[in-house]
C-alpha atoms as a PDB file:
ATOM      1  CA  UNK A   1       1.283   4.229  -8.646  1.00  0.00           C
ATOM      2  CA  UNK A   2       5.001   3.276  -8.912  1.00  0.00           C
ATOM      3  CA  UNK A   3       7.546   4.647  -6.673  1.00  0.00           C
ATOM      4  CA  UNK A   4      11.134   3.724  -7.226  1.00  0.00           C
ATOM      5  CA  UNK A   5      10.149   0.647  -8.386  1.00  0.00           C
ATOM      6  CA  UNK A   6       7.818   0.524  -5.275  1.00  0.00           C
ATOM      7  CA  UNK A   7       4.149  -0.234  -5.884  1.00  0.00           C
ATOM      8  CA  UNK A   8       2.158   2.063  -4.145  1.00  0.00           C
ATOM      9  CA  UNK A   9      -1.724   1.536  -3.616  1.00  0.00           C
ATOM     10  CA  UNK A  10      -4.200   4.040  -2.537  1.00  0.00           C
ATOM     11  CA  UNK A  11      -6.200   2.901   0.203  1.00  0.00           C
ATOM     12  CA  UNK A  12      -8.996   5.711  -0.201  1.00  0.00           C
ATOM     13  CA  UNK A  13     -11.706   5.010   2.500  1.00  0.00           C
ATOM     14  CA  UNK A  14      -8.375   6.372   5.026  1.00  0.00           C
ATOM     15  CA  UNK A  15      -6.871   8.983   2.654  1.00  0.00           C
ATOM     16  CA  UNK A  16      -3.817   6.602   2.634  1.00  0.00           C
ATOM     17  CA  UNK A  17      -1.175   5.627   0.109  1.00  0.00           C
ATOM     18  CA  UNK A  18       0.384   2.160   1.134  1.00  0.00           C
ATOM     19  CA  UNK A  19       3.814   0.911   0.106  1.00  0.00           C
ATOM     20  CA  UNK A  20       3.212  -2.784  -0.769  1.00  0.00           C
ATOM     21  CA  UNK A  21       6.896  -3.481  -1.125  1.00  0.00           C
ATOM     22  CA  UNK A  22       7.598  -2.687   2.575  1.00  0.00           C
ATOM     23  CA  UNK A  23       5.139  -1.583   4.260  1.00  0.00           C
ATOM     24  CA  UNK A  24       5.378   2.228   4.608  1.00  0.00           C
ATOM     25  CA  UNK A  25       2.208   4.204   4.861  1.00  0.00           C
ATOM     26  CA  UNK A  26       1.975   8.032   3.722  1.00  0.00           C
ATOM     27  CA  UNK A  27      -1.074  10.354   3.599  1.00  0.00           C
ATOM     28  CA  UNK A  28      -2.936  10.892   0.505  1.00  0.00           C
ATOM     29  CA  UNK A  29      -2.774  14.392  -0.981  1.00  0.00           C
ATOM     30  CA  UNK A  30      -5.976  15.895  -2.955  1.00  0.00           C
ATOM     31  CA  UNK A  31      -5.266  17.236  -6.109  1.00  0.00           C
ATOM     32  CA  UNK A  32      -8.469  18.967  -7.321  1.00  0.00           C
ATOM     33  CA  UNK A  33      -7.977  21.150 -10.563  1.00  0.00           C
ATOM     34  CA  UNK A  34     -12.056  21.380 -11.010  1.00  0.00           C
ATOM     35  CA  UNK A  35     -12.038  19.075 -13.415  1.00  0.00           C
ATOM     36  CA  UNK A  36     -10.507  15.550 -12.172  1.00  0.00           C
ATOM     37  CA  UNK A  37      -9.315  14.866  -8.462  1.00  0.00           C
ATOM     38  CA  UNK A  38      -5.965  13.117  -8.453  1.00  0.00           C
ATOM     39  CA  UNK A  39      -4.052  11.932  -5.381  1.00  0.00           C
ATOM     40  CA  UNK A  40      -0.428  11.713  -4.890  1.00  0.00           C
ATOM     41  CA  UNK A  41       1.161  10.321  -1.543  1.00  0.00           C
ATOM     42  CA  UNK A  42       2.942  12.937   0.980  1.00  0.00           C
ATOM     43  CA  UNK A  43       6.688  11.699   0.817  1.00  0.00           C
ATOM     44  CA  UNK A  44       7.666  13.726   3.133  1.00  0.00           C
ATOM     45  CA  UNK A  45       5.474  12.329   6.210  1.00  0.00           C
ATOM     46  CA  UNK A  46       6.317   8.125   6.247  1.00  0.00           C
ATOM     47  CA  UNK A  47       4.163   6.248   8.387  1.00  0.00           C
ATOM     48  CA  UNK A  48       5.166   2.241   8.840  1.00  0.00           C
ATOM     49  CA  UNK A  49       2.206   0.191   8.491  1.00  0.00           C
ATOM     50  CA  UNK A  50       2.574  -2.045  11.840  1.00  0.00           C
ATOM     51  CA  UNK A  51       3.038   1.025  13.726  1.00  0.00           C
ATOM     52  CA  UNK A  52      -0.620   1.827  13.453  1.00  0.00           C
ATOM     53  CA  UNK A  53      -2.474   1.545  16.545  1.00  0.00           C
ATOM     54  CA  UNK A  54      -5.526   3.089  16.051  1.00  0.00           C
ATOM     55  CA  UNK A  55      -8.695   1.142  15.843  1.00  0.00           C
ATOM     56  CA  UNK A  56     -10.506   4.325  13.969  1.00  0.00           C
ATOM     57  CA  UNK A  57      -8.063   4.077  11.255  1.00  0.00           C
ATOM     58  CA  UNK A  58      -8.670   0.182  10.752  1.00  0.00           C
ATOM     59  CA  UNK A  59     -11.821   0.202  11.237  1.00  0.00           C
ATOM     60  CA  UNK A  60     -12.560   3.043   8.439  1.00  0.00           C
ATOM     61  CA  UNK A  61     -10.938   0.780   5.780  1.00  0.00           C
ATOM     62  CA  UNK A  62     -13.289  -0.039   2.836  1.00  0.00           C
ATOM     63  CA  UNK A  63     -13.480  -4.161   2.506  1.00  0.00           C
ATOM     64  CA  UNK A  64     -11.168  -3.467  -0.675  1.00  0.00           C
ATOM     65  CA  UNK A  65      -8.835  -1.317   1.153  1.00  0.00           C
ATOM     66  CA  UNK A  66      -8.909  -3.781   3.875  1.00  0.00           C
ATOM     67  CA  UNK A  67      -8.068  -6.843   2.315  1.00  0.00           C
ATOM     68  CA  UNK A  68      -4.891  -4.793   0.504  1.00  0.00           C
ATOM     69  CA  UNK A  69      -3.265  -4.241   4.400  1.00  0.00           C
ATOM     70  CA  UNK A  70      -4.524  -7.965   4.987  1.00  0.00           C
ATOM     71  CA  UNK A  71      -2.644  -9.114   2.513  1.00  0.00           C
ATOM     72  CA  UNK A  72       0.422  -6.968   2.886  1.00  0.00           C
ATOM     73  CA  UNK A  73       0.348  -7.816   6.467  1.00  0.00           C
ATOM     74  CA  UNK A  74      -0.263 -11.563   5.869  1.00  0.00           C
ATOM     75  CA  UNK A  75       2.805 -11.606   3.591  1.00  0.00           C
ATOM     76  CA  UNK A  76       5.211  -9.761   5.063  1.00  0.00           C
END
């Protein structure tokens, strides 16, 4: 998903959109009409990424998901 320009990835084993362009985390929001879920990240509550302390958070991260922070994190 594209924000601004921004490339935003959804890291779904934390409900957790991630800003890959600087680093800016923001909660998933379910959209469920019946038919298709869709998420969509909650602007309104930024979270930075390296202000994340908690080891339930990073430890719920799929390997997918996981390697996406890694690499963010590794990068940046």
């Amino acid at each position: 998903m594209k924000n601004k320009g921004d490339i935003m990835v959804l890291l779904e084993s934390v409900g957790t959109f991630l800003n890959t362009d600087n680093g800016i985390t923001y909660p998933a929001e379910i959209n469920d009409s019946g038919f298709t879920r869709t998420y969509t990240p909650d602007l309104d509550n930024p979270y930075p990424l390296e202000d994340i302390k908690e080891d339930e958070w990073v430890l719920s991260l799929s390997k997918e998901d996981f390697d996406v922070v890694s690499n963010y994190l590794s990068h940046n």
